[in-house]
N, C-alpha and C. Protein backbone atom coordinates (compact mmCIF):
# COMPACT_ATOMS: atom_id res chain seq x y z
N UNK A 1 110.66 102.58 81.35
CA UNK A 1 111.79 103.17 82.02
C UNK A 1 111.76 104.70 81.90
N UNK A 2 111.35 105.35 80.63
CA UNK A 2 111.27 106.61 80.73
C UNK A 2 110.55 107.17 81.61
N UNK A 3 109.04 106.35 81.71
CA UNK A 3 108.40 107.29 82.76
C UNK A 3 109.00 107.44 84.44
N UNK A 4 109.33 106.20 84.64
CA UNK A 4 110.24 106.40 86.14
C UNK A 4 111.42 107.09 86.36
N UNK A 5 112.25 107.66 85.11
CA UNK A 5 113.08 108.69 85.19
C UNK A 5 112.07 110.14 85.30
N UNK A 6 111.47 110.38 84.44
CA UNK A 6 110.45 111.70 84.51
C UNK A 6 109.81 111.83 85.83
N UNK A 7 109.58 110.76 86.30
CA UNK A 7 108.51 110.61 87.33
C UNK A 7 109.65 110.86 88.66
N UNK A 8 110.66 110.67 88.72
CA UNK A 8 111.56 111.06 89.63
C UNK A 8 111.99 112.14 89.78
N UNK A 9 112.32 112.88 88.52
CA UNK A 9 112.30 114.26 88.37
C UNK A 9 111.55 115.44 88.78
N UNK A 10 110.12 115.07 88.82
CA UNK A 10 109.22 115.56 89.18
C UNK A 10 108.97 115.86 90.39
N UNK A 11 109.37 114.68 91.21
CA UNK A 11 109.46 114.24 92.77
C UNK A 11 110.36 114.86 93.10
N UNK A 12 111.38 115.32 92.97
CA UNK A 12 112.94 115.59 93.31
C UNK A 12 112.35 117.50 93.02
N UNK A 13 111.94 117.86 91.91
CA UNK A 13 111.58 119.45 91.70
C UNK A 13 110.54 119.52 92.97
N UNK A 14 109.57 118.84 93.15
CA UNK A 14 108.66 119.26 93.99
C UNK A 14 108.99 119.42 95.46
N UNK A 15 109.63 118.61 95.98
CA UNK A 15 110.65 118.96 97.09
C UNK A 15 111.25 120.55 97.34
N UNK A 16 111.91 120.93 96.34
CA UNK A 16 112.14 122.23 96.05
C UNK A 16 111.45 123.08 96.50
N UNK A 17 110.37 122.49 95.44
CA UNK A 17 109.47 123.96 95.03
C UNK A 17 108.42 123.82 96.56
N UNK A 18 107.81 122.65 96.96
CA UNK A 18 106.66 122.54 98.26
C UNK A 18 107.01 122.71 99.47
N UNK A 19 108.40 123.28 99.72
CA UNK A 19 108.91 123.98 100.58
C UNK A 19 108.80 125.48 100.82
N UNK A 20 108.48 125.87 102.02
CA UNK A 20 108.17 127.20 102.24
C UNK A 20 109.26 127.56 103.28
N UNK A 21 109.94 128.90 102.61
CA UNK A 21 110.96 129.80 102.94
C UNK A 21 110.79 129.94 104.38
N UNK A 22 111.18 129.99 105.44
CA UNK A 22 111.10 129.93 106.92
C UNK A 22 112.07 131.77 107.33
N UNK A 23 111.36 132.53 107.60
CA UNK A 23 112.23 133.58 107.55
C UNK A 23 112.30 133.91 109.53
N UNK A 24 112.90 134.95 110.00
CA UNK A 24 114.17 135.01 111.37
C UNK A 24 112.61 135.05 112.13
N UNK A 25 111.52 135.58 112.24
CA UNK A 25 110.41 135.54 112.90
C UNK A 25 109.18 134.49 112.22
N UNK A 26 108.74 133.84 113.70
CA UNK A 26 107.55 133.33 113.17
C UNK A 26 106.75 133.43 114.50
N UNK A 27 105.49 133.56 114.10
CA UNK A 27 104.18 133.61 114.55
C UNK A 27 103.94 132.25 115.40
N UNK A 28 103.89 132.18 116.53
CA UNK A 28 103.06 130.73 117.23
C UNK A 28 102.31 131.38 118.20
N UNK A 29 101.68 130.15 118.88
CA UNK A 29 101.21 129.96 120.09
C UNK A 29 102.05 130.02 121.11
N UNK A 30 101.67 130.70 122.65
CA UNK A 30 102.57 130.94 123.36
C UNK A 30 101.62 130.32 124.75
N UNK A 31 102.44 130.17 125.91
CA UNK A 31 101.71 129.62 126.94
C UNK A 31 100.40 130.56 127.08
N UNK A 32 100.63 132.07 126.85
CA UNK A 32 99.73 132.53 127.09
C UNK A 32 99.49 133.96 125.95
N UNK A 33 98.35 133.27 124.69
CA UNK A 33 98.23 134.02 124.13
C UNK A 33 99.00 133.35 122.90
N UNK A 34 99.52 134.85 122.01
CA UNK A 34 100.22 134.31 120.59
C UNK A 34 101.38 135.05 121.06
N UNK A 35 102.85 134.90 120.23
CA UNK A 35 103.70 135.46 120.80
C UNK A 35 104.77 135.13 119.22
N UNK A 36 106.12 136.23 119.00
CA UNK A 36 106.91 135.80 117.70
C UNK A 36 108.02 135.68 118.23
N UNK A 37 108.10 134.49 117.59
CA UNK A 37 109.49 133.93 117.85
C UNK A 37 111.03 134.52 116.93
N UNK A 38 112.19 134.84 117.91
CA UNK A 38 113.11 135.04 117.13
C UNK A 38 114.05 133.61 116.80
N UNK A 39 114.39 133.68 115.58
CA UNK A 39 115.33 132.68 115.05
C UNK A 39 116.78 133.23 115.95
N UNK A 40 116.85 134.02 115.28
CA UNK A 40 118.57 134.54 115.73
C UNK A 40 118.28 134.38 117.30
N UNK A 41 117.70 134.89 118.29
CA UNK A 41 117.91 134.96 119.42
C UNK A 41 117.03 133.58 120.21
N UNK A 42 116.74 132.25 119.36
CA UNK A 42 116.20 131.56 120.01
C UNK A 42 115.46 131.51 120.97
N UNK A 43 114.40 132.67 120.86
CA UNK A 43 113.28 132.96 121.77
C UNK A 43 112.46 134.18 121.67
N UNK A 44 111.63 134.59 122.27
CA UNK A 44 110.25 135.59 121.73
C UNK A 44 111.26 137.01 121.24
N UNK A 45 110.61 137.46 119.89
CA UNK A 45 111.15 138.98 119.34
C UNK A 45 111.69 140.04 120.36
N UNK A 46 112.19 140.48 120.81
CA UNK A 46 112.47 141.95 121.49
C UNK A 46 111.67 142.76 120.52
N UNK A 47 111.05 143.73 120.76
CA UNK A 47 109.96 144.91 119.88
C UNK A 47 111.82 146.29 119.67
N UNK A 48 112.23 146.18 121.06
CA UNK A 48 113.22 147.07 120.31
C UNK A 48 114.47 146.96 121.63
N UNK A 49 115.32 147.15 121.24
CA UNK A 49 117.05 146.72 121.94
C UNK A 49 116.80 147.27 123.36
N UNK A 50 116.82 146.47 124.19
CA UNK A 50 116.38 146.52 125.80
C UNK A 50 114.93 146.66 125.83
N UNK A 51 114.22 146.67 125.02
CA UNK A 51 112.53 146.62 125.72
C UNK A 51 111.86 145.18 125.96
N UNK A 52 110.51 145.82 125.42
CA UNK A 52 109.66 144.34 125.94
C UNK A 52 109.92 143.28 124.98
N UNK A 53 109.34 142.03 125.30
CA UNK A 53 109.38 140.85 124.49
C UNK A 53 108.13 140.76 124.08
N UNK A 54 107.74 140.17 122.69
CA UNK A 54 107.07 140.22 121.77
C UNK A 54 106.17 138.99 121.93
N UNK A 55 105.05 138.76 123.52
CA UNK A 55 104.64 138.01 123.60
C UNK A 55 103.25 138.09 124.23
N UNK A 56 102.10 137.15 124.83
CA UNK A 56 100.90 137.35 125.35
C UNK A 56 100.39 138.20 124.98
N UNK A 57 100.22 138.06 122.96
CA UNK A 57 99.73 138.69 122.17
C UNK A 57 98.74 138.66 121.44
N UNK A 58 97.50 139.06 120.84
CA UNK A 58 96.71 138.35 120.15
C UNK A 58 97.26 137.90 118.78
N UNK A 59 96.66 136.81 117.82
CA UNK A 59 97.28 136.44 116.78
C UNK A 59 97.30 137.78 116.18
N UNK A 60 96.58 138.49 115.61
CA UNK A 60 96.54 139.78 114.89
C UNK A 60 97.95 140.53 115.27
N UNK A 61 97.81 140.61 116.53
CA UNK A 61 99.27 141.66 116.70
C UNK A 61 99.93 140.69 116.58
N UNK A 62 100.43 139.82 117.10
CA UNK A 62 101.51 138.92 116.72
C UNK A 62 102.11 139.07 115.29
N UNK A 63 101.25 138.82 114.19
CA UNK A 63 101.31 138.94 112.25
C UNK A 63 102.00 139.84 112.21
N UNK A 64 101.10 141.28 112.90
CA UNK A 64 101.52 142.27 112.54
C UNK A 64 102.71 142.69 112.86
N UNK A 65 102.95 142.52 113.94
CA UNK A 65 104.54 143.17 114.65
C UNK A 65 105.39 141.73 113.85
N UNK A 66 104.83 140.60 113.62
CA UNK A 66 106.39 139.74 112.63
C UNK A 66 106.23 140.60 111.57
N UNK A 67 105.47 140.90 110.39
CA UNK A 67 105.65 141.98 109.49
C UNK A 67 106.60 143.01 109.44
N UNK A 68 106.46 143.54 110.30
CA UNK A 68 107.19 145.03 110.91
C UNK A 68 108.47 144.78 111.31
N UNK A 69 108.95 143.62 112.04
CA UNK A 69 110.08 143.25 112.21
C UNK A 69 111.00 142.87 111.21
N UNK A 70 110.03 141.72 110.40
CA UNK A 70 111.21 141.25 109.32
C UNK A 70 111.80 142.25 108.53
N UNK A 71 110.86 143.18 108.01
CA UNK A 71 110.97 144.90 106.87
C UNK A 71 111.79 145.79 107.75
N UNK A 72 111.84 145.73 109.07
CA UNK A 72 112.83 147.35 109.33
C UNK A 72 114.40 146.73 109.39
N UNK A 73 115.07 147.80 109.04
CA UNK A 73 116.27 148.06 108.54
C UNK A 73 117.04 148.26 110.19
N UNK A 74 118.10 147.11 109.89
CA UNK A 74 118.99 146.83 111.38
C UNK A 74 119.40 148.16 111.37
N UNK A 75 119.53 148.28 112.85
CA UNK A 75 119.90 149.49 113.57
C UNK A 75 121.55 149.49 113.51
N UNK A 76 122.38 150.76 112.87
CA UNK A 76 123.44 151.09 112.87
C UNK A 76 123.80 152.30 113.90
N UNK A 77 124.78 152.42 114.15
CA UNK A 77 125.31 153.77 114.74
C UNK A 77 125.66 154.64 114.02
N UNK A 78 126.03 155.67 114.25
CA UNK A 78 126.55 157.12 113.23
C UNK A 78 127.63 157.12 114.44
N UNK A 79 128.37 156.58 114.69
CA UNK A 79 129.26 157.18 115.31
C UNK A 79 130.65 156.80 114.75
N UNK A 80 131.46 157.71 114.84
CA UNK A 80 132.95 157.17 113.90
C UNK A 80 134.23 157.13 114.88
């Protein structure tokens, strides 16, 4: 009996732990090319507020611009 308590425990931590963090951009395949997906906006990244969409990309740029996205600091106004 002890070992099927331990042995459940184990099962139950690993769940936890063999899960990987899913953060607001991810990297896929796109009809054409690689392209990053936004979480929040349920569809390809905007690169910046009214521009292009973040798609028919090679995987390389794709990585790179999700990188760059997740790290920059949301855009505020200075205006009071």
């Amino acid at each position: 009996m002890l070992f099927a308590e331990l042995f459940s425990q184990v099962v139950v931590a690993m769940e936890f732990v063999g899960r990987p963090m899913r953060g607001r951009f991810l990297v896929r395949q796109g009809g054409n090319g690689w392209m990053v997906d936004d979480s929040e906006l349920k569809g390809p990244a905007q690169i910046e507020k009214n521009g292009a969409f973040a798609e028919k990309l090679t995987k390389e740029q794709a990585e790179v611009l999700a990188g760059r996205l997740a790290t920059r600091k949301p855009v505020t106004s200075d205006r009071s």
